[in-house]
C-alpha atoms as a PDB file:
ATOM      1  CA  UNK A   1       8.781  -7.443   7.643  1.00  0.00           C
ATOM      2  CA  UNK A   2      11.044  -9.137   5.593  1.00  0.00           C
ATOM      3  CA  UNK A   3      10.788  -9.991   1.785  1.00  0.00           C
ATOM      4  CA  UNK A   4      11.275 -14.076   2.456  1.00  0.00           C
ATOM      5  CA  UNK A   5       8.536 -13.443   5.480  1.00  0.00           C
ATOM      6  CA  UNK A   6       5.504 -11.833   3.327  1.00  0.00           C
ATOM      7  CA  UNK A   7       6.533 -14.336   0.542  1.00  0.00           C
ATOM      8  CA  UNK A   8       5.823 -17.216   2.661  1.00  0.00           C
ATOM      9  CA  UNK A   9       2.568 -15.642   4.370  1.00  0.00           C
ATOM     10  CA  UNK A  10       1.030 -14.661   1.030  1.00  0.00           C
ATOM     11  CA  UNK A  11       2.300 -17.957  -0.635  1.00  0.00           C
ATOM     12  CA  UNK A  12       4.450 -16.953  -3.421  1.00  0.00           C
ATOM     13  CA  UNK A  13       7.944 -17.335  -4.016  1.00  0.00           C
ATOM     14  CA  UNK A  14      10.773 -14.749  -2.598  1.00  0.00           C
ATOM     15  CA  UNK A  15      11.787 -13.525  -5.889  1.00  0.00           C
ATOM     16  CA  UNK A  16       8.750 -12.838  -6.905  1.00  0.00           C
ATOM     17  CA  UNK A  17       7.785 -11.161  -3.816  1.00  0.00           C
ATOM     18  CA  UNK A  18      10.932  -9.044  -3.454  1.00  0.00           C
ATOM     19  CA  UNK A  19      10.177  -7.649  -7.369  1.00  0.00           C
ATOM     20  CA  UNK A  20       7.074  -6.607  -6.299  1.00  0.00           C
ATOM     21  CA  UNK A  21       7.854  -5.210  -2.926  1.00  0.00           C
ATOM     22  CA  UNK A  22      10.636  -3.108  -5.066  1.00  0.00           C
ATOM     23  CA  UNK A  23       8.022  -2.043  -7.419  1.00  0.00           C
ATOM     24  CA  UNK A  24       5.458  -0.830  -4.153  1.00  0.00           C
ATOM     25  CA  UNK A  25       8.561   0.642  -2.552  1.00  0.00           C
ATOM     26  CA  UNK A  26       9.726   2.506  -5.766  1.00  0.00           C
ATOM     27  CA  UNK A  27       5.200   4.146  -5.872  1.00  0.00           C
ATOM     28  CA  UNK A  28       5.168   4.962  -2.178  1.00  0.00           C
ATOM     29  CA  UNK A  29       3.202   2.344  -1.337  1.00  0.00           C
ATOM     30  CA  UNK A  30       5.852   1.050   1.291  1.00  0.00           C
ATOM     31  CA  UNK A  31       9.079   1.958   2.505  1.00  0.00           C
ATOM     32  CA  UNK A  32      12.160   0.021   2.581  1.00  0.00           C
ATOM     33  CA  UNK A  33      14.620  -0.391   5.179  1.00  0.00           C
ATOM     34  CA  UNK A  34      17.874  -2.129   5.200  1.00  0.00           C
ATOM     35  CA  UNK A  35      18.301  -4.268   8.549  1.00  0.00           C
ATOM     36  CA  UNK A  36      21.915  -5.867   8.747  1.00  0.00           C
ATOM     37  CA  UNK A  37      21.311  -8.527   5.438  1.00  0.00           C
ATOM     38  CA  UNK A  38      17.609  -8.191   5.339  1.00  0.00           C
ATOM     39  CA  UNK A  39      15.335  -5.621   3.819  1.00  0.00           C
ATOM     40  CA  UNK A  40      12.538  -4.945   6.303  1.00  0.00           C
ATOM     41  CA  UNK A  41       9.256  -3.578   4.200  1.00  0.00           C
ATOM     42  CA  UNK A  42       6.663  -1.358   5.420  1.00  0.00           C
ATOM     43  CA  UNK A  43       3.589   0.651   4.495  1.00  0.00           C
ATOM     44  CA  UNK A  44       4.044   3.972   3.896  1.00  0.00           C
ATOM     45  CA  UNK A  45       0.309   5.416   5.082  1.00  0.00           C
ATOM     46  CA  UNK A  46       0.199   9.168   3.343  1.00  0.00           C
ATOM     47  CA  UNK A  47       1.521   6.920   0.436  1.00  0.00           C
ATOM     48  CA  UNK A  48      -1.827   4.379   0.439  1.00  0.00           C
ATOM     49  CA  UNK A  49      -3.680   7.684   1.710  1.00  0.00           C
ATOM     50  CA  UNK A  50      -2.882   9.109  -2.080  1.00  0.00           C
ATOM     51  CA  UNK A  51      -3.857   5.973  -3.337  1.00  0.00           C
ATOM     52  CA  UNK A  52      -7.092   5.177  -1.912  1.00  0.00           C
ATOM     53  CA  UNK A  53      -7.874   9.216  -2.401  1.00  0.00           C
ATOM     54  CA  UNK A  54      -7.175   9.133  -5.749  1.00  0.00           C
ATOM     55  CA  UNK A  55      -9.373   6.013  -6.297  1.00  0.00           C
ATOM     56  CA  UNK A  56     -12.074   7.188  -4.374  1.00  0.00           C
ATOM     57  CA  UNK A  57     -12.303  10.849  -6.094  1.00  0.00           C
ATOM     58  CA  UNK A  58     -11.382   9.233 -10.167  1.00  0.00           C
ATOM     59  CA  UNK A  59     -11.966   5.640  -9.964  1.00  0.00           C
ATOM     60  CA  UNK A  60     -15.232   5.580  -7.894  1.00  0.00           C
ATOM     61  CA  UNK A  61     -16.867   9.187  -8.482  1.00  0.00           C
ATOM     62  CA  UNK A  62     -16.228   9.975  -5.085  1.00  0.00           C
ATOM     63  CA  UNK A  63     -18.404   7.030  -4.037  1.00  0.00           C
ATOM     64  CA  UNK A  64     -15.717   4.414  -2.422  1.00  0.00           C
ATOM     65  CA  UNK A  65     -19.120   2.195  -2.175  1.00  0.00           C
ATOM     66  CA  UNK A  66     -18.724   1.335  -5.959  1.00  0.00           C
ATOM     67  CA  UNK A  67     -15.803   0.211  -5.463  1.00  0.00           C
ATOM     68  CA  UNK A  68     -16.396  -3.089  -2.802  1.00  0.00           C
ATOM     69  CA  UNK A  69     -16.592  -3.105   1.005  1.00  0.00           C
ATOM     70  CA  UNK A  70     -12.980  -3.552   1.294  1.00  0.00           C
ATOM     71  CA  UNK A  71     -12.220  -0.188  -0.228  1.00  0.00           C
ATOM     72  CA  UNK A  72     -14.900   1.147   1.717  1.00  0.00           C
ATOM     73  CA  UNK A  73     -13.328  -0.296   5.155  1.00  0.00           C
ATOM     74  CA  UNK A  74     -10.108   1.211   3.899  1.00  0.00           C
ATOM     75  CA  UNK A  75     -10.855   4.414   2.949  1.00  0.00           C
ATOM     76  CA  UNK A  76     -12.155   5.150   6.508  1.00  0.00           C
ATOM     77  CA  UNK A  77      -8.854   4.230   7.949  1.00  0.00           C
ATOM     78  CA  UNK A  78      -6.810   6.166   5.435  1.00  0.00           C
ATOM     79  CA  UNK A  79      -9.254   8.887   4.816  1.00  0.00           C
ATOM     80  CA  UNK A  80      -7.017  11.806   4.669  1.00  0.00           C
ATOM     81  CA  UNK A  81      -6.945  14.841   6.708  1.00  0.00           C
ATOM     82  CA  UNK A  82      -8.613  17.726   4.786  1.00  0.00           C
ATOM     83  CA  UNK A  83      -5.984  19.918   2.282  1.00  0.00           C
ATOM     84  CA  UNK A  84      -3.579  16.928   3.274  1.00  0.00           C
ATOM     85  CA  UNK A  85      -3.398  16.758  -0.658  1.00  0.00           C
ATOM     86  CA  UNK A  86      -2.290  19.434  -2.054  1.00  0.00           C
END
């Protein structure tokens, strides 16, 4: 999706959008593709996989419950496949 798009559905302006798309894009949180004059952005799944591994083993003592039911909801649709982390 474009940088102008997710600005307007999230409700903040482009520039600041498009800093912080760079900024997920530059963690491998999404991926960034260049599409004629746009930038299309996308997740990048082993990239949230790390993330929400890493939170769930440091951040919440292996207990993604601590954390709130939407880290719980998306841990068990990122939950990574076992030695995937390595």
């Amino acid at each position: 999706m474009p940088a102008g798009e997710i600005a307007e559905r999230v409700g903040i302006g482009p520039t600041n959008m498009s800093f912080h798309l760079k900024e997920l894009d530059r963690a491998g949180l999404l991926r960034a593709t260049r599409d004629g004059r746009y930038v299309r952005y996308a997740v990048d799944v082993e990239g949230m996989r790390k993330l929400l591994t890493y939170l769930t083993e440091d951040c919440c003592e292996g207990r993604p419950e601590l954390c709130g039911a939407a880290f719980v909801a998306a841990a068990k649709v990122c939950r990574p496949k076992k030695g995937a982390l390595k």
